[in-house]
C-alpha atoms as a PDB file:
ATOM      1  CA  UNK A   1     184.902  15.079 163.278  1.00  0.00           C
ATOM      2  CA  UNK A   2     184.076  12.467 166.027  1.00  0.00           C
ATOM      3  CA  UNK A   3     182.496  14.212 169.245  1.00  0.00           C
ATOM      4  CA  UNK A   4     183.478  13.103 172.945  1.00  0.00           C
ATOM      5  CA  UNK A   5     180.495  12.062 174.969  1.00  0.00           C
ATOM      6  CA  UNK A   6     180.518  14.854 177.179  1.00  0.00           C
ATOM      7  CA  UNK A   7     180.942  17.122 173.587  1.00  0.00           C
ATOM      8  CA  UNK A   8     178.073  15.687 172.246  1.00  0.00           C
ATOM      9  CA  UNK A   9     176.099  16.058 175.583  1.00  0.00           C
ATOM     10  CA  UNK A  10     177.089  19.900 176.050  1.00  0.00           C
ATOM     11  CA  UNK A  11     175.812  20.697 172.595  1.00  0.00           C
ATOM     12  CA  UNK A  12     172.644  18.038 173.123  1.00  0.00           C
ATOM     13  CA  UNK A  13     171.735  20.392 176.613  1.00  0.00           C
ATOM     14  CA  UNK A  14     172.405  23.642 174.804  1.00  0.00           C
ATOM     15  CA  UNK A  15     170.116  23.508 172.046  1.00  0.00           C
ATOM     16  CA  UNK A  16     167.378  21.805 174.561  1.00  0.00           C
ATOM     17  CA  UNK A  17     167.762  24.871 176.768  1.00  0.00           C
ATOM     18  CA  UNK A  18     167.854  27.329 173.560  1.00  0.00           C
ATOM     19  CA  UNK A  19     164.283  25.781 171.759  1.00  0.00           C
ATOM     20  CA  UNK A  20     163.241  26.005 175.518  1.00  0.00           C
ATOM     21  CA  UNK A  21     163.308  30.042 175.491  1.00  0.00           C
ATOM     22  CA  UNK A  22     161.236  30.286 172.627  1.00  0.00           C
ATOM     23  CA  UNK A  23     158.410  28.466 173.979  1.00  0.00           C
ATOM     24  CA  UNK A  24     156.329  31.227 175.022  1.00  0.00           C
ATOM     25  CA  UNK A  25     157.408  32.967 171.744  1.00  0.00           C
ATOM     26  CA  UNK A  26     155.264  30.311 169.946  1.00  0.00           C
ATOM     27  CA  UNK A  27     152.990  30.140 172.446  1.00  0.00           C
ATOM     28  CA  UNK A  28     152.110  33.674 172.071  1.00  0.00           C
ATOM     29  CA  UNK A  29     151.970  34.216 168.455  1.00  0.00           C
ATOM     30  CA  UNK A  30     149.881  30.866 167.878  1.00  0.00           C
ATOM     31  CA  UNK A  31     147.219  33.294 168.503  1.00  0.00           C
ATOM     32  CA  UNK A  32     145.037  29.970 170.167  1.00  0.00           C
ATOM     33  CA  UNK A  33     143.956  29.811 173.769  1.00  0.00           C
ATOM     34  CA  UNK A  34     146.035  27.636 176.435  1.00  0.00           C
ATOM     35  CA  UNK A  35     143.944  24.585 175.727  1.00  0.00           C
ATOM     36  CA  UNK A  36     143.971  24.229 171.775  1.00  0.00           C
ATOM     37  CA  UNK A  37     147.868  25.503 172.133  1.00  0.00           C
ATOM     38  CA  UNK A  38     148.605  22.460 174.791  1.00  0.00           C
ATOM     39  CA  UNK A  39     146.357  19.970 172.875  1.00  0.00           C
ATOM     40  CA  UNK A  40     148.065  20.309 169.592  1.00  0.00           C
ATOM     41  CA  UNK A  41     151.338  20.540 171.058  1.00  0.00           C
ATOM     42  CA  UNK A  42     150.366  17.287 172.672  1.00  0.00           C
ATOM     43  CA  UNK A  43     149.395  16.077 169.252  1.00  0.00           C
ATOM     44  CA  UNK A  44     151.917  16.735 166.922  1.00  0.00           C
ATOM     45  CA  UNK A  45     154.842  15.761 170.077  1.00  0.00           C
ATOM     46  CA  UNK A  46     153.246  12.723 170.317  1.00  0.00           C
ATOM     47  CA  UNK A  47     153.263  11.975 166.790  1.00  0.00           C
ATOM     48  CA  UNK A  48     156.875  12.548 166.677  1.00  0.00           C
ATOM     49  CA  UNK A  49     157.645  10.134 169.924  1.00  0.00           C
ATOM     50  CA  UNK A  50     155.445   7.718 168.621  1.00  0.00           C
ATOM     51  CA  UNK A  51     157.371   7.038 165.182  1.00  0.00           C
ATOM     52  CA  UNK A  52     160.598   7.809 167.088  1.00  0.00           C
ATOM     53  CA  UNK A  53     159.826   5.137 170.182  1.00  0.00           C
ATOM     54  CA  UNK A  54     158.714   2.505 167.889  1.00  0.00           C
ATOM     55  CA  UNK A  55     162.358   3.204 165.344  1.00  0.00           C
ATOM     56  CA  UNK A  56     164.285   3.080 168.448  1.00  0.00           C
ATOM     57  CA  UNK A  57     161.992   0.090 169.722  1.00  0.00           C
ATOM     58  CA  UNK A  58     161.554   1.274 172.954  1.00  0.00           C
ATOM     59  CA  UNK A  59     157.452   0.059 172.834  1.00  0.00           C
ATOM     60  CA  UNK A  60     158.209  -3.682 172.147  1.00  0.00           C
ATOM     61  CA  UNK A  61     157.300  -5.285 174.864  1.00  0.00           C
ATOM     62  CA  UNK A  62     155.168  -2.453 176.223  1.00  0.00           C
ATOM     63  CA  UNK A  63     157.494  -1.374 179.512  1.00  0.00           C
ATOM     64  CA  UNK A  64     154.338   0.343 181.813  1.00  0.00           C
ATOM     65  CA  UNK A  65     153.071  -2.363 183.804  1.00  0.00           C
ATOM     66  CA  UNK A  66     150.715  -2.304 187.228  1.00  0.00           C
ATOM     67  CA  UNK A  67     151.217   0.405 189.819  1.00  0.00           C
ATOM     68  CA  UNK A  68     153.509   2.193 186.974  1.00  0.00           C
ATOM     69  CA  UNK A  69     150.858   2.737 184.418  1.00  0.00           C
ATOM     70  CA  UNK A  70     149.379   4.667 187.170  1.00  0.00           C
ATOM     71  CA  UNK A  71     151.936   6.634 188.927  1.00  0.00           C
ATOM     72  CA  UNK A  72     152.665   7.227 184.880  1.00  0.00           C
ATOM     73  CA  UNK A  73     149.506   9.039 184.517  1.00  0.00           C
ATOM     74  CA  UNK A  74     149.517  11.440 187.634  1.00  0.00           C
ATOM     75  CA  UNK A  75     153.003  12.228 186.422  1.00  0.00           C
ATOM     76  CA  UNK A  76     151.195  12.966 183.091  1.00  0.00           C
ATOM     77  CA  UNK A  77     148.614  14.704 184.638  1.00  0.00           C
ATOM     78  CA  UNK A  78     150.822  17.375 186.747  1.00  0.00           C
ATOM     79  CA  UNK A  79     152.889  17.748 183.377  1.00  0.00           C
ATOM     80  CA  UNK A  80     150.054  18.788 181.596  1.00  0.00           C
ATOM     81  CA  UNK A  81     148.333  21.276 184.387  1.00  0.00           C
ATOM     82  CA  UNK A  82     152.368  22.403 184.676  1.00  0.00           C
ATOM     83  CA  UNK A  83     151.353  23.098 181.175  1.00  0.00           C
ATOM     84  CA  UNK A  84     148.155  25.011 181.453  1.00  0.00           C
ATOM     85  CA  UNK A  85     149.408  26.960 184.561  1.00  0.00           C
ATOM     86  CA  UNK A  86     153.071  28.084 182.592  1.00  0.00           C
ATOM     87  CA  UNK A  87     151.181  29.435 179.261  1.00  0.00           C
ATOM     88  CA  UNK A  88     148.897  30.883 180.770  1.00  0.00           C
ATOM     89  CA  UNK A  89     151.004  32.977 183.096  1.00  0.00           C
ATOM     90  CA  UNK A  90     152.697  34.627 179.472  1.00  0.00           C
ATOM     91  CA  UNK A  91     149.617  36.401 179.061  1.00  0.00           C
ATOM     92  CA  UNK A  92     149.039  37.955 182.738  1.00  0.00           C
ATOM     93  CA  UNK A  93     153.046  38.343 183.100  1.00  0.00           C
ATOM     94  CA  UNK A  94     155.869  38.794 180.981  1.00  0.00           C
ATOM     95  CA  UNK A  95     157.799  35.577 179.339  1.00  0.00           C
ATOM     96  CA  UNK A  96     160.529  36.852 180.982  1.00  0.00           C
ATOM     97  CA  UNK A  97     159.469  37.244 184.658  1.00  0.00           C
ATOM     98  CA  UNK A  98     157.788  34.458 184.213  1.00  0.00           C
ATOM     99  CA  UNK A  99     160.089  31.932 183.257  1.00  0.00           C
ATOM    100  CA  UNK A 100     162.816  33.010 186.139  1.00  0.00           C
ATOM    101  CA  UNK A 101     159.778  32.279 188.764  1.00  0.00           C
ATOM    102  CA  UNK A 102     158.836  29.155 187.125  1.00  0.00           C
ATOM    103  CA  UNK A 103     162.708  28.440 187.238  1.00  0.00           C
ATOM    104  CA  UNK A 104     162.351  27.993 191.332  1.00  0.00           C
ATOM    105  CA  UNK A 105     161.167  24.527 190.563  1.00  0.00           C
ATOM    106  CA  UNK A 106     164.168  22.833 191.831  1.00  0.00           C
ATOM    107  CA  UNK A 107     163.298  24.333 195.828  1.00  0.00           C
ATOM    108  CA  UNK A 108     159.687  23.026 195.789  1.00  0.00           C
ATOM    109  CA  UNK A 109     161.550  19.624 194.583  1.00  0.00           C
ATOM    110  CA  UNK A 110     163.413  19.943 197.653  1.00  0.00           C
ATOM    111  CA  UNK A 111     160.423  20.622 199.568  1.00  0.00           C
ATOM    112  CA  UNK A 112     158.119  17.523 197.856  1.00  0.00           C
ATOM    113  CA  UNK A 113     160.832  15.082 198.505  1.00  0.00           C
ATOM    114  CA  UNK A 114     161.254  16.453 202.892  1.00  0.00           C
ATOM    115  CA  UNK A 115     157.255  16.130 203.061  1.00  0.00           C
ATOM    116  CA  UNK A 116     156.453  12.961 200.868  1.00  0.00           C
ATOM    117  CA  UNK A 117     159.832  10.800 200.894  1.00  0.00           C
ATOM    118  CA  UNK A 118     160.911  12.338 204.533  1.00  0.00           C
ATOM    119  CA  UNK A 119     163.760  12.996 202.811  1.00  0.00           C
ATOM    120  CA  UNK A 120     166.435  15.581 204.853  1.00  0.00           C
ATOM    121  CA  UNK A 121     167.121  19.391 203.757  1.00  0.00           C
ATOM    122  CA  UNK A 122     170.799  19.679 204.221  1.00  0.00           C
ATOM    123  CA  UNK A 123     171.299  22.931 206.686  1.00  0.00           C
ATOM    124  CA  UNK A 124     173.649  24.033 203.775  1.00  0.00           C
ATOM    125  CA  UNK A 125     171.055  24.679 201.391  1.00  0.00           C
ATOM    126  CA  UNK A 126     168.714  26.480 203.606  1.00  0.00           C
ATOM    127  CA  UNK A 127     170.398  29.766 202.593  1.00  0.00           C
ATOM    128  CA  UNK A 128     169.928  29.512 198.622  1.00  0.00           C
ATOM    129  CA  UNK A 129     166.046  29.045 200.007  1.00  0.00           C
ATOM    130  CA  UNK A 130     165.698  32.094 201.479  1.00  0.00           C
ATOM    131  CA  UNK A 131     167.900  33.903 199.000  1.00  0.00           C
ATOM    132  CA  UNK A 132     165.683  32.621 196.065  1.00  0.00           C
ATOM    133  CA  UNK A 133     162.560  33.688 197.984  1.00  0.00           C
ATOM    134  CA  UNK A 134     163.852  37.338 198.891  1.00  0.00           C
ATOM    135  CA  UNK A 135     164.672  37.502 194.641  1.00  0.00           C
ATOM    136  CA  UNK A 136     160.440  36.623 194.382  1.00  0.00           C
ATOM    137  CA  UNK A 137     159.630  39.252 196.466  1.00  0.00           C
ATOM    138  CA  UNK A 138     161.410  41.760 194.772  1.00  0.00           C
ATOM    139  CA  UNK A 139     160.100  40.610 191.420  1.00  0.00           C
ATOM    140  CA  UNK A 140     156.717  40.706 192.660  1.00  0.00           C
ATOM    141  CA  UNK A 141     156.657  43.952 194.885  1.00  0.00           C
ATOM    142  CA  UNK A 142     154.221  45.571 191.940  1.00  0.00           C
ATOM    143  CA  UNK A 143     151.854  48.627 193.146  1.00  0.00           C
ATOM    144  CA  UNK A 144     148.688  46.276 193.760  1.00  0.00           C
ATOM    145  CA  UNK A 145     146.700  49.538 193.538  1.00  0.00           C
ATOM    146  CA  UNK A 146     147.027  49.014 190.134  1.00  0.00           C
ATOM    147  CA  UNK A 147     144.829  46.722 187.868  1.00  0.00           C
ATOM    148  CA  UNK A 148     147.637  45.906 185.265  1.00  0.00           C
ATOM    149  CA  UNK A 149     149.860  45.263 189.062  1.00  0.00           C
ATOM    150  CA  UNK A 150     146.765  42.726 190.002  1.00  0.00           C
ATOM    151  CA  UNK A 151     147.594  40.512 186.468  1.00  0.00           C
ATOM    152  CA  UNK A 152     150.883  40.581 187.163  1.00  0.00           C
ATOM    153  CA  UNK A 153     150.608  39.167 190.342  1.00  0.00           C
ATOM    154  CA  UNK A 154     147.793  36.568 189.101  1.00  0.00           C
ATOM    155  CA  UNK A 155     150.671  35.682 185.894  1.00  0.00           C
ATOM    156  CA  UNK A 156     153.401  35.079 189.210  1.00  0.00           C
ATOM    157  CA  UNK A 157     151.167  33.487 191.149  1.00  0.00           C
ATOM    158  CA  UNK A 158     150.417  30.375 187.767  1.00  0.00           C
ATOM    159  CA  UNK A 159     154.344  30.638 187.339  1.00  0.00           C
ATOM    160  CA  UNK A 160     154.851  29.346 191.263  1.00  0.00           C
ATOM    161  CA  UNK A 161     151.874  27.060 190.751  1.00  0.00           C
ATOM    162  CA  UNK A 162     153.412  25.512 187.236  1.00  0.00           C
ATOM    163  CA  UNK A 163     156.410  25.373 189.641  1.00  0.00           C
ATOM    164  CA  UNK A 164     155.308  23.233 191.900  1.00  0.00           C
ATOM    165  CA  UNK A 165     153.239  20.614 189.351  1.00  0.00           C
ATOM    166  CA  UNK A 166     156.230  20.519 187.599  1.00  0.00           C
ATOM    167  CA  UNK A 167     158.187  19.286 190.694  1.00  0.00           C
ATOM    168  CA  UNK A 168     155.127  16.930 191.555  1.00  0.00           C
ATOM    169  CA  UNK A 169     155.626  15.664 188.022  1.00  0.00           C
ATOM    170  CA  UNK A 170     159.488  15.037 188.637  1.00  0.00           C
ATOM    171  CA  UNK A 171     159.027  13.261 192.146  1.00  0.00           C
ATOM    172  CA  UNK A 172     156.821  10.679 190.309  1.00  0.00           C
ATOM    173  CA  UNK A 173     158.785  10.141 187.497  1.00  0.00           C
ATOM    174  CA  UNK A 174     162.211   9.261 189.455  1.00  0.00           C
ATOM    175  CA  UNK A 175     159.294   6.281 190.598  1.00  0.00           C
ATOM    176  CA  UNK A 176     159.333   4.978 187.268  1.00  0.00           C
ATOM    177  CA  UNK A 177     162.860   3.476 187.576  1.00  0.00           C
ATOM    178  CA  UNK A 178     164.650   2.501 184.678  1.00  0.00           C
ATOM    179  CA  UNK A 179     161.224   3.005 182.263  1.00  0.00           C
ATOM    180  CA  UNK A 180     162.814   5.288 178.917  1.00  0.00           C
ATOM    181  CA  UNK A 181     162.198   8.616 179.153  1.00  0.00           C
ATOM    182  CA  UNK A 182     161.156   9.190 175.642  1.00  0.00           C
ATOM    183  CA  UNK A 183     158.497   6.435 176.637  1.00  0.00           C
ATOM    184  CA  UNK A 184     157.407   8.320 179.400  1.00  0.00           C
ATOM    185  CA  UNK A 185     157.211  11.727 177.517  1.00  0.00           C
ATOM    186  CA  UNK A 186     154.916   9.571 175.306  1.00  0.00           C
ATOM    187  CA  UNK A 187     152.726   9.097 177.357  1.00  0.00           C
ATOM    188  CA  UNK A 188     152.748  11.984 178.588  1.00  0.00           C
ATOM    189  CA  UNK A 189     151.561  13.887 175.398  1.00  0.00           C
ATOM    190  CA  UNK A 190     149.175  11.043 175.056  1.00  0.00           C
ATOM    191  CA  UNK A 191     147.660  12.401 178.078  1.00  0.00           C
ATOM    192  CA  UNK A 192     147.673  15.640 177.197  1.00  0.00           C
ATOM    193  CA  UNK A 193     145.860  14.706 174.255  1.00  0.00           C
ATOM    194  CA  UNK A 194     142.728  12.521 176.369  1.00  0.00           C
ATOM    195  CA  UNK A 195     142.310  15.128 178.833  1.00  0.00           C
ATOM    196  CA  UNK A 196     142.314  18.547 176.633  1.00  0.00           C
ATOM    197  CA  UNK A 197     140.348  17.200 173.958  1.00  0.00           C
ATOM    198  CA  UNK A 198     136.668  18.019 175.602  1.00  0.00           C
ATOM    199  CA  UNK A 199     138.320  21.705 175.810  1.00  0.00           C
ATOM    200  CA  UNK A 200     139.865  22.695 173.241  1.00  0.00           C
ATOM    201  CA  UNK A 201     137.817  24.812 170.551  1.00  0.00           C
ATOM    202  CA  UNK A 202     137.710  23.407 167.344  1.00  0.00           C
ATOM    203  CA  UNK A 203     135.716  26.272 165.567  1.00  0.00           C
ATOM    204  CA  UNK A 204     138.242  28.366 166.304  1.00  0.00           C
ATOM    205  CA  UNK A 205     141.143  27.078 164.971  1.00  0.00           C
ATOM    206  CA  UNK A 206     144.064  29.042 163.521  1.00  0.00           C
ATOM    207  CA  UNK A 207     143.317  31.026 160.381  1.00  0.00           C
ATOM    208  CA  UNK A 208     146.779  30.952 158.733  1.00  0.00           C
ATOM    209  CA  UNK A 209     149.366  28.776 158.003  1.00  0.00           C
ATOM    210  CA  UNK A 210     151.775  30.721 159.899  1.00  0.00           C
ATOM    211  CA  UNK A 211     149.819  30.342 163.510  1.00  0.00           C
ATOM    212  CA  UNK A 212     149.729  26.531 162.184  1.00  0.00           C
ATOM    213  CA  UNK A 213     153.273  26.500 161.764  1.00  0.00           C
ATOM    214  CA  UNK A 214     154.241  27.821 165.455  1.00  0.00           C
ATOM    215  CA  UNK A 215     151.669  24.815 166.980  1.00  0.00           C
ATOM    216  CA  UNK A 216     153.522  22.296 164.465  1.00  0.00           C
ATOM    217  CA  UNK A 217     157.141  23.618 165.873  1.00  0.00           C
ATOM    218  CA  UNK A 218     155.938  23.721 169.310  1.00  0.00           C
ATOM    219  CA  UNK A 219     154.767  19.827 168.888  1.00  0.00           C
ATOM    220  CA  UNK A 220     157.494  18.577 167.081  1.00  0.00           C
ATOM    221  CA  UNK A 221     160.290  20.597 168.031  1.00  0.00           C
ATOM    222  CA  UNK A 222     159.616  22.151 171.564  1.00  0.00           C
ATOM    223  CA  UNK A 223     158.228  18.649 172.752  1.00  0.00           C
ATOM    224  CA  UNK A 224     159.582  16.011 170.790  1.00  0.00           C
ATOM    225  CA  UNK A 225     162.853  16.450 169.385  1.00  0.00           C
ATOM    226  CA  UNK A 226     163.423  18.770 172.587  1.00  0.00           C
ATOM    227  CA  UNK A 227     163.215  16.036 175.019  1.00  0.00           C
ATOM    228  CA  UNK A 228     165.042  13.667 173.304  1.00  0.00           C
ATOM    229  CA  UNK A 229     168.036  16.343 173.377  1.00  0.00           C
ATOM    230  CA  UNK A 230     167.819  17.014 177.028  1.00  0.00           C
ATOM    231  CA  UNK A 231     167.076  13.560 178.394  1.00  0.00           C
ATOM    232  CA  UNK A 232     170.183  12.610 175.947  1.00  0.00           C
ATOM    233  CA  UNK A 233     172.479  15.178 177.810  1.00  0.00           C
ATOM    234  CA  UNK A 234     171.293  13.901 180.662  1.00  0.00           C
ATOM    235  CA  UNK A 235     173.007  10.178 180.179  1.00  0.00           C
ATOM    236  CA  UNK A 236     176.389  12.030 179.731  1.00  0.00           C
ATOM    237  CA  UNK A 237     177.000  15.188 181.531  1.00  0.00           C
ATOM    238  CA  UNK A 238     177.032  15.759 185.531  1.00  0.00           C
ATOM    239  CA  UNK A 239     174.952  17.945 187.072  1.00  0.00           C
ATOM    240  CA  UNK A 240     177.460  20.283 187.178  1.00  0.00           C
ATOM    241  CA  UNK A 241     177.498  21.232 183.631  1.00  0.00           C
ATOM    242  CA  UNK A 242     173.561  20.680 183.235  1.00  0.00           C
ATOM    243  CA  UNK A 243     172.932  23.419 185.958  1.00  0.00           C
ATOM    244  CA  UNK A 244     175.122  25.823 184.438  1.00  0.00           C
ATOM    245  CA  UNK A 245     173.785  25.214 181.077  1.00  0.00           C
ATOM    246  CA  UNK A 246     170.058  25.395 182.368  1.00  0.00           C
ATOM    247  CA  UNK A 247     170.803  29.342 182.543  1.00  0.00           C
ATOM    248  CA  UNK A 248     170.356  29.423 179.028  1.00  0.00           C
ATOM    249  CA  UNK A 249     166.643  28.571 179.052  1.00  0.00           C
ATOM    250  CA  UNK A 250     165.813  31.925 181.419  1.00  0.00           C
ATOM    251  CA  UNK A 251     168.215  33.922 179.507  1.00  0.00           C
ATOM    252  CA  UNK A 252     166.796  33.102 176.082  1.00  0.00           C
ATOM    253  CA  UNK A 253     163.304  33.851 177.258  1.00  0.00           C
ATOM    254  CA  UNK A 254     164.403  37.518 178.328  1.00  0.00           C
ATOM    255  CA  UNK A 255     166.056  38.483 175.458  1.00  0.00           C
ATOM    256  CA  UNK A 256     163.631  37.163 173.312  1.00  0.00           C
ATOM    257  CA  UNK A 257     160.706  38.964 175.438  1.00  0.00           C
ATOM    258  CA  UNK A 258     162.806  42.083 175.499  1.00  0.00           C
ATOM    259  CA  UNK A 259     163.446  42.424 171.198  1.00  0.00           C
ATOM    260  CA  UNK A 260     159.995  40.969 170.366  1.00  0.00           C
ATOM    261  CA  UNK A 261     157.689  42.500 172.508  1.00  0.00           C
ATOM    262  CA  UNK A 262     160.034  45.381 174.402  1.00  0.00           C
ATOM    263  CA  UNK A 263     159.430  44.152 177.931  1.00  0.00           C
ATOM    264  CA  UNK A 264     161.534  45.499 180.589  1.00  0.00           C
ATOM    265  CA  UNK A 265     161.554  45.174 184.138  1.00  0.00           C
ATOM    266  CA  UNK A 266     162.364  47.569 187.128  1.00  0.00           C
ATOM    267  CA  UNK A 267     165.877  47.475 189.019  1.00  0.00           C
ATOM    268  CA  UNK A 268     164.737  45.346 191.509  1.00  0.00           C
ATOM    269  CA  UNK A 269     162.977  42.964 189.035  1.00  0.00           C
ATOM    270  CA  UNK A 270     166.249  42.702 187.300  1.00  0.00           C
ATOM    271  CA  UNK A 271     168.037  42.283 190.695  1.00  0.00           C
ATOM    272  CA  UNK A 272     165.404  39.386 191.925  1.00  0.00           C
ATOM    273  CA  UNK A 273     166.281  37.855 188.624  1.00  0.00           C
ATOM    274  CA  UNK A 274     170.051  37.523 188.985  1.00  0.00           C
ATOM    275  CA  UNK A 275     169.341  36.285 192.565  1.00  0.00           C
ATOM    276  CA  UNK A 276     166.698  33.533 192.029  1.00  0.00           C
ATOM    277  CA  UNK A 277     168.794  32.322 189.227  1.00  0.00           C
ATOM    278  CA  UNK A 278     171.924  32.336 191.316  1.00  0.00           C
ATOM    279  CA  UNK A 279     170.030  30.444 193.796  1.00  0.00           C
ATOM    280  CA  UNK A 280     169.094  27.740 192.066  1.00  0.00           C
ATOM    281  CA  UNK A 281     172.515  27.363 190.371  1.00  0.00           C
ATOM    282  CA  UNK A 282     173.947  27.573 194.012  1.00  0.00           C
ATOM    283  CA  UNK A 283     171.385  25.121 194.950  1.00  0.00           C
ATOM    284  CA  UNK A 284     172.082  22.023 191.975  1.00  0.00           C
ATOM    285  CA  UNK A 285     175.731  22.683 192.341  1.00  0.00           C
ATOM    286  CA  UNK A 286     175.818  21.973 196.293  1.00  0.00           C
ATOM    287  CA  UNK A 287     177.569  25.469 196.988  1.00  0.00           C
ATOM    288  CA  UNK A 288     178.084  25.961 200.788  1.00  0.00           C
ATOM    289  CA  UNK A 289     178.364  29.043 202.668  1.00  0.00           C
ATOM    290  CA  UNK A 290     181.170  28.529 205.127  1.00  0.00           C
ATOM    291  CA  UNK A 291     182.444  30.090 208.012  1.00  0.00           C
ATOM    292  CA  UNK A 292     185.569  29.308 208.930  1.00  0.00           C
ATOM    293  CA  UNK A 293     187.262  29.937 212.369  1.00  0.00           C
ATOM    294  CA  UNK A 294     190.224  31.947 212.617  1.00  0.00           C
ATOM    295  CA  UNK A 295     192.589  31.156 215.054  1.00  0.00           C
ATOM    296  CA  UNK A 296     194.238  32.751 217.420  1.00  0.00           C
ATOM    297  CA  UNK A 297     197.861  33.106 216.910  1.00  0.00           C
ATOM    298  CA  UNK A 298     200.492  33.559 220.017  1.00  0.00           C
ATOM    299  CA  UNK A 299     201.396  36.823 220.212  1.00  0.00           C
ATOM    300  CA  UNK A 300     205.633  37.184 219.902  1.00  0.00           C
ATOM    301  CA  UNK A 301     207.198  37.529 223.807  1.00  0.00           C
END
């Protein structure tokens, strides 16, 4: 059976965003700290780009060239500290909570493009803004008081942080112009792979093949074959469809946090949840609050 473009796209962007709620699954039961999990995730992704650029011939001639080689590698560079920042807010936070903070992305975006590109904030969105920040504060209000409250606030505060690399990370990419994405995700792995060598720990490596097996499925699937899904639905769907799709990624991550390791959140969690998520749906799909007049009919004589 033959699929339409936009077929093939929706089911490319689904399974991108459904490997995507897994990743702090994998991340978690690796059993390796944030730098050996990033560095062989780095490793065995960029394996799989390399063999799949050079197939598709997408190195030959070599596209990165002056001022791009180097706005490649701070794009890299924020990917990878995006990196460091997300995983390690799974083991402060929950996966959960944390993936529907790191999930305001799109507003600090917004914000990088008004500061650095003087870009203008249409009035219209102002309101998903303040909506998605009212949904943080009620997934943060935690009893401070507490020490387990303190983590949780340390595990938000690396989600917003991720956040915000990740956003940096996007602003220099849409620099790179019409430079493949798969090359791009290359080099970012490659990267990866320079700057977390000097930290990973290589005496303590995992000690079964399962733990191996999570870092090999985080490489190749969660980072290779991943990307090439998503940046593939990208070509054919409009951002309509991508937003609404992109709820699967948050909504994978909770139910997967919830059956594997029985986290739950409070009411108001739950509540800031639905809101930020809402937000930044309302956000990428342009919705507009408006206020229409109502006129004044004649009254009958």
């Amino acid at each position: 059976m033959h699929l339409t473009n936009k077929a093939s796209g929706i089911l490319e962007m689904s399974a991108a965003m459904l490997l995507s709620g897994f990743i702090g699954f994998l991340v978690i039961e690796s059993e390796q700290s944030v730098w050996n999990v990033i560095f062989f995730r780095c490793l065995f992704g960029a394996m799989g780009l390399l063999i799949y650029c050079y197939w598709r011939g997408f190195l030959t001639p070599w596209p990165l060239r002056g001022k791009a080689v180097l706005i490649a590698l701070l794009a890299a560079l924020a990917l990878v500290l995006n990196w460091v920042l997300l995983f390690s807010a799974y083991r402060y936070a929950s996966i959960s909570l944390s993936t529907v903070v790191y999930n305001t992305q799109p507003f600090f975006l917004l914000l990088a493009s008004s500061l650095v590109l003087g870009e203008k904030i249409a009035l219209g969105k102002l309101p998903w803004f303040f909506s998605a920040f009212f949904g943080l504060l009620l997934i943060i209000g935690i009893n401070l008081e507490d020490f387990s409250g303190e983590q949780q606030l340390l595990g938000f505060a690396m989600a917003l942080g991720a956040a915000i690399l990740y956003a940096l990370n996007t602003l220099l990419t849409k620099r790179l112009g019409k430079i493949r994405p798969e090359v791009i995700s290359l080099v970012n792995t490659l990267v990866g792979i320079a700057v977390l060598m000097p930290l990973a720990n290589f005496n303590a490596l995992p000690s079964s093949a399962l733990n191996w097996s999570y870092l090999l499925i985080l490489g190749l699937v969660h980072t290779c074959i991943m990307y090439i899904l998503m940046y593939s639905a990208y070509q054919k769907l409009p951002i309509t469809l991508i937003a609404i799709l992109a709820f699967l990624y948050p909504a994978v991550a909770i139910v997967v946090d919830f059956f594997v390791y029985q986290e739950s959140f409070s009411l108001y969690q739950g509540l800031g949840i639905v809101i930020i998520l809402l937000s930044v749906t309302g956000l990428n799909l342009g919705w507009k609050l408006n206020i229409t007049k109502v006129k004044k009919s004649p009254s009958a004589s």
